[in-house]
N, C-alpha and C. Protein backbone atom coordinates (compact mmCIF):
# COMPACT_ATOMS: atom_id res chain seq x y z
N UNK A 1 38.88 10.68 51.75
CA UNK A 1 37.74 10.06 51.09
C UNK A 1 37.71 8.59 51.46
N UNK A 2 36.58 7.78 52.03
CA UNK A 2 36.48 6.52 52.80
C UNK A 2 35.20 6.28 52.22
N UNK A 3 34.92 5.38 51.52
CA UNK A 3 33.63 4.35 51.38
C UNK A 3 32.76 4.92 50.27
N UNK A 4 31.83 5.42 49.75
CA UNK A 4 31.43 5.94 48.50
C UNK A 4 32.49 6.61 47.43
N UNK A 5 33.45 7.78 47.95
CA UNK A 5 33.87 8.67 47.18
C UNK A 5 35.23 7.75 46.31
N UNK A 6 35.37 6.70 47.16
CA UNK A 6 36.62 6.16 46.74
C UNK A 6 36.11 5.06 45.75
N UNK A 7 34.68 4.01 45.86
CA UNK A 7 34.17 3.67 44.80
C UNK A 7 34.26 4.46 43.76
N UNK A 8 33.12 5.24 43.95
CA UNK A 8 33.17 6.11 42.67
C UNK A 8 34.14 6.35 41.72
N UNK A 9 35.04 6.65 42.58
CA UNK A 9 36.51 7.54 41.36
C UNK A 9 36.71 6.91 39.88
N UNK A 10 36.69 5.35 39.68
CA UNK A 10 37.02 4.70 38.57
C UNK A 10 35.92 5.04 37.52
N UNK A 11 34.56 5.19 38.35
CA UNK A 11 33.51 5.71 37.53
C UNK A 11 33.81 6.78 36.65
N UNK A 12 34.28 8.34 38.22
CA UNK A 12 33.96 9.38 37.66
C UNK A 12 34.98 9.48 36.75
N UNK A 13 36.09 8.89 36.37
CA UNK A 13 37.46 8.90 35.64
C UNK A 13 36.90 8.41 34.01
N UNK A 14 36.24 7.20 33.94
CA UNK A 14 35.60 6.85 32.97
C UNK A 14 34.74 7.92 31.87
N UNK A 15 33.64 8.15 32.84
CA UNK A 15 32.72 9.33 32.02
C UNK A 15 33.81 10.74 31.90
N UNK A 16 34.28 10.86 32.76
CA UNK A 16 35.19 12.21 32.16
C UNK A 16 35.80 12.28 31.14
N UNK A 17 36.39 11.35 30.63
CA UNK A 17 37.31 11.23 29.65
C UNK A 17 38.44 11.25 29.89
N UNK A 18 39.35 10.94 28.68
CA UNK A 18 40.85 11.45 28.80
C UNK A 18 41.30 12.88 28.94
N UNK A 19 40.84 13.77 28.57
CA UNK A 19 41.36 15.16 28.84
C UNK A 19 40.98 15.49 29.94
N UNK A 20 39.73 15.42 30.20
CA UNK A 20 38.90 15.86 31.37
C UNK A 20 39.60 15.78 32.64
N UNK A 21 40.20 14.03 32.37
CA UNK A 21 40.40 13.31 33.56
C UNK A 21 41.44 13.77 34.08
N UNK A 22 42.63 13.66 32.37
CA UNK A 22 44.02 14.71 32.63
C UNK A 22 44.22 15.61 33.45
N UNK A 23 43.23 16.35 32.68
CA UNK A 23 42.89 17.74 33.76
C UNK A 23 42.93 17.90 35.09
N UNK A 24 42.03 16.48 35.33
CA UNK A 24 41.34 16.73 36.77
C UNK A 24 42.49 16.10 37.61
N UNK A 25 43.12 15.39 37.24
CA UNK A 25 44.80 14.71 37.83
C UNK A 25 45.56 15.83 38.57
N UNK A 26 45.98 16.71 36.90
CA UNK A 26 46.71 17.50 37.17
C UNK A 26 46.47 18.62 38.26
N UNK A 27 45.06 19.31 38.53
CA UNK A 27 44.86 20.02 39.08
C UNK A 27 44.71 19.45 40.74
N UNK A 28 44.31 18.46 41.06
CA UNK A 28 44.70 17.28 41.89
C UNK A 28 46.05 17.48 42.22
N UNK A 29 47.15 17.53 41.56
CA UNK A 29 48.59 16.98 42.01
C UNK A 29 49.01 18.51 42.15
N UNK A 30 48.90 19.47 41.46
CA UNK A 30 48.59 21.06 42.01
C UNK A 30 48.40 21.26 43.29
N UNK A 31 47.26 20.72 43.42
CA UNK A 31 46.57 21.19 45.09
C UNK A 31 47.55 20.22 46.30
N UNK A 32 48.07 19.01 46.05
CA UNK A 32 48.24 18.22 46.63
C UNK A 32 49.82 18.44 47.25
N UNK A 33 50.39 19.00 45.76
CA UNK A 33 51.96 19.73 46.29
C UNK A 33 52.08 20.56 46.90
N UNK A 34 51.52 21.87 46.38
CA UNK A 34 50.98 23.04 47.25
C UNK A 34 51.02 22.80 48.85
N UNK A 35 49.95 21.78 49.25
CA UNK A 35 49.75 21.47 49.84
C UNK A 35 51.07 21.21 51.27
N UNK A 36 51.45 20.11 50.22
CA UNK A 36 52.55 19.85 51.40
C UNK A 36 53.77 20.57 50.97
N UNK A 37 53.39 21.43 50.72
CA UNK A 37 54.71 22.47 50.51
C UNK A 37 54.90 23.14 51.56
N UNK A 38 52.97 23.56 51.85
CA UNK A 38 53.12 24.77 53.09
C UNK A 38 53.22 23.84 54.22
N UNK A 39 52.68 22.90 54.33
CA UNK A 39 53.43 21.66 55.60
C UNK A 39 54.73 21.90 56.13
N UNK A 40 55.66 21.43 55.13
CA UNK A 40 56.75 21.56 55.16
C UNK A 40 57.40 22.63 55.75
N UNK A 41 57.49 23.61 55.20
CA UNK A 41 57.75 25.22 55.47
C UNK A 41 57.21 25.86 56.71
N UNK A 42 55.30 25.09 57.18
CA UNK A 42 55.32 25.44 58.49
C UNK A 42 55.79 24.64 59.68
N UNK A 43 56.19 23.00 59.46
CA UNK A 43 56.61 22.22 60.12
C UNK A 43 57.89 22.32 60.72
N UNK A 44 59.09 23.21 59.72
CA UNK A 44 60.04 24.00 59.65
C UNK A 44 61.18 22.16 60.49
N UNK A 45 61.40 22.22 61.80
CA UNK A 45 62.38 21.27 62.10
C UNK A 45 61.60 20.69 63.34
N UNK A 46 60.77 20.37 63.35
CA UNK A 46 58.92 19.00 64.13
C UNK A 46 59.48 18.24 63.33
N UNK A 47 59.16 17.13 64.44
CA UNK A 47 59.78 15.56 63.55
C UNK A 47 58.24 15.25 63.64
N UNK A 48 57.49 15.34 63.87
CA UNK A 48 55.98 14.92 63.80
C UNK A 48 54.87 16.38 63.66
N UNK A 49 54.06 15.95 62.80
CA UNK A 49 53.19 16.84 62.69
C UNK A 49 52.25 17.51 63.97
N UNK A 50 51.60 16.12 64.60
CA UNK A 50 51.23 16.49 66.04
C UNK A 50 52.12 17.91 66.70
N UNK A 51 53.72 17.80 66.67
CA UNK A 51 54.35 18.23 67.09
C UNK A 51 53.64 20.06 66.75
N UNK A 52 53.82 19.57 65.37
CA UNK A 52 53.97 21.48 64.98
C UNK A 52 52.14 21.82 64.89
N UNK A 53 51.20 20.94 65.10
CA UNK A 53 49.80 21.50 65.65
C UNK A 53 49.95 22.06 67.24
N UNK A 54 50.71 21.60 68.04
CA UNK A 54 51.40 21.66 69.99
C UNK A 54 51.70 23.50 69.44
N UNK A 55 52.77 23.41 68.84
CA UNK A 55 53.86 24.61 68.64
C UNK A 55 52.49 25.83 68.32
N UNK A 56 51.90 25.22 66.88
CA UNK A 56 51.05 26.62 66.60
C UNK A 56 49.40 26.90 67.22
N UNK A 57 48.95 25.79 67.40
CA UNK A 57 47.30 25.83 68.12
C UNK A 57 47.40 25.31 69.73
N UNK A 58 48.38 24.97 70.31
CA UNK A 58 47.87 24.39 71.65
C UNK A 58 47.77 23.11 71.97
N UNK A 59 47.40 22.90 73.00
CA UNK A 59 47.18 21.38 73.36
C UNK A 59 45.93 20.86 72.83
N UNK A 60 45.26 21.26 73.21
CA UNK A 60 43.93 20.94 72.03
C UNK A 60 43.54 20.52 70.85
N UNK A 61 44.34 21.14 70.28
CA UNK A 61 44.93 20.93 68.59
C UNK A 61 45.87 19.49 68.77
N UNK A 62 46.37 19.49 69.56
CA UNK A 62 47.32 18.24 69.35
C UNK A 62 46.38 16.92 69.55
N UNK A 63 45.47 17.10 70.49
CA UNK A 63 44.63 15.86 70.86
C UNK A 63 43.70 16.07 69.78
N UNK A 64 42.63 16.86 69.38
CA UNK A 64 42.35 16.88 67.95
C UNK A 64 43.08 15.97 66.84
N UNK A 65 44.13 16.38 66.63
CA UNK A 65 44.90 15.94 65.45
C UNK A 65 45.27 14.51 65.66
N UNK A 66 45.50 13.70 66.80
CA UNK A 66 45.52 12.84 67.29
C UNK A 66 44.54 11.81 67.02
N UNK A 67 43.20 12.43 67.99
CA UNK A 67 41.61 11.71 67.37
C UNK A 67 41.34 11.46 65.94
N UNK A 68 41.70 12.67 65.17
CA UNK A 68 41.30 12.55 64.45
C UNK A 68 42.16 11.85 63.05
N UNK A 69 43.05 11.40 63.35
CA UNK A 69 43.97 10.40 62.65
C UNK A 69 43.26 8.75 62.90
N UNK A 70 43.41 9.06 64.26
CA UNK A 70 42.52 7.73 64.73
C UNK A 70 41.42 7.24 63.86
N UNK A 71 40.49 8.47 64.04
CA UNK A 71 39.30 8.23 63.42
C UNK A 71 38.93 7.79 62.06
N UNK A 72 40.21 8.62 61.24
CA UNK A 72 40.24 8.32 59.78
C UNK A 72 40.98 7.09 59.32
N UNK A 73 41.56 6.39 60.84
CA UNK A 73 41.98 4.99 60.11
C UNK A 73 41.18 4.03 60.72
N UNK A 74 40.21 4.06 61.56
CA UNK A 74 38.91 3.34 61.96
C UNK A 74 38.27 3.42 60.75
N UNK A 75 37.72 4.65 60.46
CA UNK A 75 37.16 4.55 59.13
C UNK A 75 37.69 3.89 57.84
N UNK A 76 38.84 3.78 57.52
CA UNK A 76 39.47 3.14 56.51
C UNK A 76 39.24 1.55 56.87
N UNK A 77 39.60 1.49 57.39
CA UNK A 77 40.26 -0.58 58.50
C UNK A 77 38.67 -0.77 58.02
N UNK A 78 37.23 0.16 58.16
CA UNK A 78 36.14 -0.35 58.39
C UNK A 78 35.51 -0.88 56.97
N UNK A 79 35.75 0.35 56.17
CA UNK A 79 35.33 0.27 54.95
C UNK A 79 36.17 -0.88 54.42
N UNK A 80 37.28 -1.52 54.38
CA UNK A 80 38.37 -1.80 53.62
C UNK A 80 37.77 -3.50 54.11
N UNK A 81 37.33 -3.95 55.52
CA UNK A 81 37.06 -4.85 56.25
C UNK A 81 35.36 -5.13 55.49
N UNK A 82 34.57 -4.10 55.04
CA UNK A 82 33.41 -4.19 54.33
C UNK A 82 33.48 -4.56 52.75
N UNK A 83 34.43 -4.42 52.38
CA UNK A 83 34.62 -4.81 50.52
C UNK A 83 35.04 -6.14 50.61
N UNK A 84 36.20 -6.31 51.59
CA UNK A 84 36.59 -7.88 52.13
C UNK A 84 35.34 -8.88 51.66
N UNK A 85 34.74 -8.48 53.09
CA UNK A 85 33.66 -9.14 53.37
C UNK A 85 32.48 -9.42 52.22
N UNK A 86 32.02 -8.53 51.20
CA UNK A 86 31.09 -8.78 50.25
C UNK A 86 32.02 -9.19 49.43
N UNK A 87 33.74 -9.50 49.13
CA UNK A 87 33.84 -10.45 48.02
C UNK A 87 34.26 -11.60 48.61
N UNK A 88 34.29 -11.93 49.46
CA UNK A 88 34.59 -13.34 50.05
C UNK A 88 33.51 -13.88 50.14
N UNK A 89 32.02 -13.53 50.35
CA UNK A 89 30.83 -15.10 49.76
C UNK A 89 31.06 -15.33 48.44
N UNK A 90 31.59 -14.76 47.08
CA UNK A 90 31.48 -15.19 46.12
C UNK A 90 32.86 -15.62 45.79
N UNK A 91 34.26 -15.37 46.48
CA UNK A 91 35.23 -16.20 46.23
C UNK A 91 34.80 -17.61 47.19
N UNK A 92 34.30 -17.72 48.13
CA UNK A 92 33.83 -19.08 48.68
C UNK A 92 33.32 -19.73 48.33
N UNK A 93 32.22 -19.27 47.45
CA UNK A 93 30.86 -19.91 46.30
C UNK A 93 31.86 -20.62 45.28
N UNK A 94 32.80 -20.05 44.23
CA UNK A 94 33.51 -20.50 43.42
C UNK A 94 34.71 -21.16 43.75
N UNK A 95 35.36 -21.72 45.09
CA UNK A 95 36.11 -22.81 45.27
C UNK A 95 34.78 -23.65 45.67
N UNK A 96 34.24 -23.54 46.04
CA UNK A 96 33.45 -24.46 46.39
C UNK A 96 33.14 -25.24 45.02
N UNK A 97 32.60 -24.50 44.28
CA UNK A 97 32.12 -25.27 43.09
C UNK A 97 33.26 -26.03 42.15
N UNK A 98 34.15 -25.24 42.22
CA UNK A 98 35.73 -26.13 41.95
C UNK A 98 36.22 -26.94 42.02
N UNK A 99 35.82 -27.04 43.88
CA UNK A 99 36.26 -28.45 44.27
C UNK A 99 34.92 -29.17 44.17
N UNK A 100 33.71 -29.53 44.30
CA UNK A 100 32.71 -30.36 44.06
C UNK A 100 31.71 -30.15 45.17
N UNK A 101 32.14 -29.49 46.33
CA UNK A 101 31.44 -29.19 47.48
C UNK A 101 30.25 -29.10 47.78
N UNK A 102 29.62 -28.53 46.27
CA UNK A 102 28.16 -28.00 46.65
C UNK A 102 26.98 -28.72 45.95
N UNK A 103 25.91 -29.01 47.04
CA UNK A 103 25.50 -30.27 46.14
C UNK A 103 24.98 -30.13 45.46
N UNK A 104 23.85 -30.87 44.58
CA UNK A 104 22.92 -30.28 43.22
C UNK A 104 21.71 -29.84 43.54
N UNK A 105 21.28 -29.06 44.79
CA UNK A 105 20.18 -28.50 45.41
C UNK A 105 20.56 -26.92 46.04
N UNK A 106 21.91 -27.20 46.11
CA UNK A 106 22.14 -25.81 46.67
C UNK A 106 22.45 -24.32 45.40
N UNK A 107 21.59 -23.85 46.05
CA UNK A 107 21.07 -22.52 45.58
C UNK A 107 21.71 -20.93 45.68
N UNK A 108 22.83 -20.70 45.43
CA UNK A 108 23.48 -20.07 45.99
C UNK A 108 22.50 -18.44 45.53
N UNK A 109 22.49 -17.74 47.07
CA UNK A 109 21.93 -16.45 47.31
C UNK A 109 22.99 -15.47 46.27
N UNK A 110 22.52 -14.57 45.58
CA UNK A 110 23.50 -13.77 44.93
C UNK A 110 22.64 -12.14 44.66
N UNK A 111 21.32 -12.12 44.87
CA UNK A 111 20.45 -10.66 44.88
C UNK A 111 19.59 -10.99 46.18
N UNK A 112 19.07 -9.74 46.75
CA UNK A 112 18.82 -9.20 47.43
C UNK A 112 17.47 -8.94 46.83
N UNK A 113 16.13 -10.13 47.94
CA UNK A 113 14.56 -9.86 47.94
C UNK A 113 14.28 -9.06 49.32
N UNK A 114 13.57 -7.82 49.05
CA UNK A 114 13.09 -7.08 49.72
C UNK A 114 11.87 -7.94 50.27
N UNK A 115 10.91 -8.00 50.01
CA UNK A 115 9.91 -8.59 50.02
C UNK A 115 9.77 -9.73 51.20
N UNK A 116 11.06 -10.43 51.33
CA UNK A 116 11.15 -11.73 52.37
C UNK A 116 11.55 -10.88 53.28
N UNK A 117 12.04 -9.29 53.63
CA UNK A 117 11.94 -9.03 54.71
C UNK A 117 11.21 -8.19 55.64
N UNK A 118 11.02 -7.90 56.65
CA UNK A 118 9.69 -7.45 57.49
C UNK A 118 10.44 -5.66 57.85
């Protein structure tokens, strides 16, 4: 999960509630053990996962699994480099004003007019 789903979560945790949420944890950490249980057991003695995609699907599978690690930490670095970025004009705005920087005309942008654009 990269860029919406990972916002969200604090949301969807909120409206769920405490039991709900409990719930939804637990059944979460269920799937998640499970999970790398059967990893484990099919990974058997692969010191790398790549390794045991080679062993059971082919070469194909290995460059797959490869890309696609890649891909999901491009995607992370990107999103993670995008939250950066929208809170650093407003940590810049507030040293600024801290230290005295900004003069008594400047207007700092903080919403978004549709209208001024084409």
């Amino acid at each position: 999960m990269v860029g919406s789903g990972i916002v969200t979560l604090p949301w969807t945790f909120q409206e769920s509630g405490f039991v709900l949420g409990l719930i939804i944890c637990i059944v979460g950490l269920v799937a998640s053990y499970r999970t790398c249980i059967l990893m484990i057991r099919c990974a058997g003695n692969d010191h790398e996962y790549f390794d045991t995609l080679y062993k059971y699907w082919g070469k194909w599978a290995y460059y797959l699994g490869f890309i696609s690690t890649l891909l999901i930490m491009i995607a992370a670095v990107t999103s993670y480099f995008i939250n950066l970025s929208a809170m650093l004009y407003y940590v810049l705005l507030a040293i600024l004003e801290w230290t005295g920087a900004i003069n008594k005309d400047f207007i700092p942008v903080t919403t978004v007019n549709f209208s001024t654009f084409s």
